[in-house]
Protein backbone atom coordinates (compact mmCIF):
# COMPACT_ATOMS: atom_id res chain seq x y z
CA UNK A 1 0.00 0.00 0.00
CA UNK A 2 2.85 2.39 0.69
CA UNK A 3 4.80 1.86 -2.54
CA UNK A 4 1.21 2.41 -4.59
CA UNK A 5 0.71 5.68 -2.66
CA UNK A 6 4.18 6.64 -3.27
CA UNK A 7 3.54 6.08 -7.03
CA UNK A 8 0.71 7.75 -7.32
CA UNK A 9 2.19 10.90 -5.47
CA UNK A 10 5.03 10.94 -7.85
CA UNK A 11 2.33 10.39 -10.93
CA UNK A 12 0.83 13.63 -9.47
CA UNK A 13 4.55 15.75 -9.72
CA UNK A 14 5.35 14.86 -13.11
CA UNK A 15 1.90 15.34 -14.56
CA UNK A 16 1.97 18.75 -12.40
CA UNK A 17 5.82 19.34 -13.67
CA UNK A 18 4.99 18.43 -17.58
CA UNK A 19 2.02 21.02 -17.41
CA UNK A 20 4.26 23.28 -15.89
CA UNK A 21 7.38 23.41 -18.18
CA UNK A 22 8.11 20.45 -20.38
CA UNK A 23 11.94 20.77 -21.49
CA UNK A 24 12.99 21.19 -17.77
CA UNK A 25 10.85 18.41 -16.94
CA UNK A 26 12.59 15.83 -19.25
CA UNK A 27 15.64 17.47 -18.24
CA UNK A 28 14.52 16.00 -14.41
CA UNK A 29 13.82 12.85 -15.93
CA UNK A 30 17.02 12.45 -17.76
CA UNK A 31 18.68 13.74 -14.23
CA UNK A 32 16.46 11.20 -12.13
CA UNK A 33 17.64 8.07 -14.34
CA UNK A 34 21.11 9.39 -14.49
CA UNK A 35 21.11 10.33 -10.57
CA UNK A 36 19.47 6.79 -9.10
CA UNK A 37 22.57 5.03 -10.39
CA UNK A 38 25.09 7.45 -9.56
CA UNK A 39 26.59 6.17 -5.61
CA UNK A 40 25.32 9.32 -4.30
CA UNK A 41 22.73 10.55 -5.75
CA UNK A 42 21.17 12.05 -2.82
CA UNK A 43 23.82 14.69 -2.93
CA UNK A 44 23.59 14.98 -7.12
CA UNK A 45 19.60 15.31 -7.46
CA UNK A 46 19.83 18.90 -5.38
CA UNK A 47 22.89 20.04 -6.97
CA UNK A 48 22.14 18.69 -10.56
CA UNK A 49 17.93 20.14 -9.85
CA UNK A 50 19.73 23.67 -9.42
CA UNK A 51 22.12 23.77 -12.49
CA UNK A 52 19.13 22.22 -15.19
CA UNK A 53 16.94 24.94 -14.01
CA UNK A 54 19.09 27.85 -14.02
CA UNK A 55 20.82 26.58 -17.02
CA UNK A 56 17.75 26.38 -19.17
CA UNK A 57 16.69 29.90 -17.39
CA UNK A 58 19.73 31.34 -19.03
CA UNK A 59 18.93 29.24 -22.83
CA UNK A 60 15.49 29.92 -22.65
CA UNK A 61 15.59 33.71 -24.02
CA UNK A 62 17.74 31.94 -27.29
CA UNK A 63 15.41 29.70 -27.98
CA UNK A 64 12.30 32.00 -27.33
CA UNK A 65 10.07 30.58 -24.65
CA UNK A 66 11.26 33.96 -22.36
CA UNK A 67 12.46 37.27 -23.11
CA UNK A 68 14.93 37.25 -20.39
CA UNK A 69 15.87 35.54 -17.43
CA UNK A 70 13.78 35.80 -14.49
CA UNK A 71 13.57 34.66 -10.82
CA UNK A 72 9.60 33.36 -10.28
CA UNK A 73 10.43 31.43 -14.10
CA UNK A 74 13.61 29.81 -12.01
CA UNK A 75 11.54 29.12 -9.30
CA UNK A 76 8.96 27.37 -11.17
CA UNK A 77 11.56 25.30 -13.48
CA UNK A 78 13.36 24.62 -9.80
CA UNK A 79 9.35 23.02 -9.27
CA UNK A 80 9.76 20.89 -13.30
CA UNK A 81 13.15 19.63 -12.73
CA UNK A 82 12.98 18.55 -9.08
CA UNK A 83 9.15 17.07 -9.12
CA UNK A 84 10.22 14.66 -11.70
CA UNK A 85 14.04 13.87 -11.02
CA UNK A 86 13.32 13.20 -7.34
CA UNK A 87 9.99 11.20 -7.91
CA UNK A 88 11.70 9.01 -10.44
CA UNK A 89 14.63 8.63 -8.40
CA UNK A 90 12.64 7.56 -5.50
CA UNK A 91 10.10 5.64 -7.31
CA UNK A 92 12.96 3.44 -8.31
CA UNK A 93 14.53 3.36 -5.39
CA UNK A 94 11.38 1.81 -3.57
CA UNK A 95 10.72 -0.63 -6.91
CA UNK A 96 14.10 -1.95 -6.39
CA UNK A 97 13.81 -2.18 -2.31
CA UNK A 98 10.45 -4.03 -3.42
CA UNK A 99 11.78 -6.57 -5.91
């Protein structure tokens, strides 16, 4: 029962992080995948959620989807890359502690 509520709590995120802001949100699942195989990727997920947001914060204005960097648009990618690098990476975490 714990691992299905977990699940669906972390279907809620990336739904919620997809609507949100797409491109940072695959960026979090790229990270997530990358980070749950990493030896710490407690420390990574943080670190790595930080750089993908303000990294695409500072690309977005090239590629048109801003016209300039902004702090409540950081916030809210902080919100895309985190809700689905850190549900994937526990999500998988618990699926392998359950197997």
């Amino acid at each position: 029962m714990q691992f299905e509520v977990s699940v669906a709590i972390a279907t809620v995120l990336m739904v919620g992080a997809f609507i949100l802001d797409w491109p940072r949100a695959v960026a979090g699942l790229a990270l997530g995948i990358v980070c749950r195989y990493l030896p710490y990727g407690t420390i990574f997920i943080p670190v790595g959620v930080i750089m993908v947001s303000g990294a695409a914060e500072l690309l977005y204005p090239w590629f048109g989807r801003t016209t300039e960097p902004h702090f409540w648009s950081f916030f809210l990618g902080l919100f895309a890359v985190a809700g689905t690098a850190s549900s994937l990476y526990i999500t998988i975490r618990n699926l392998k502690d359950r197997l």
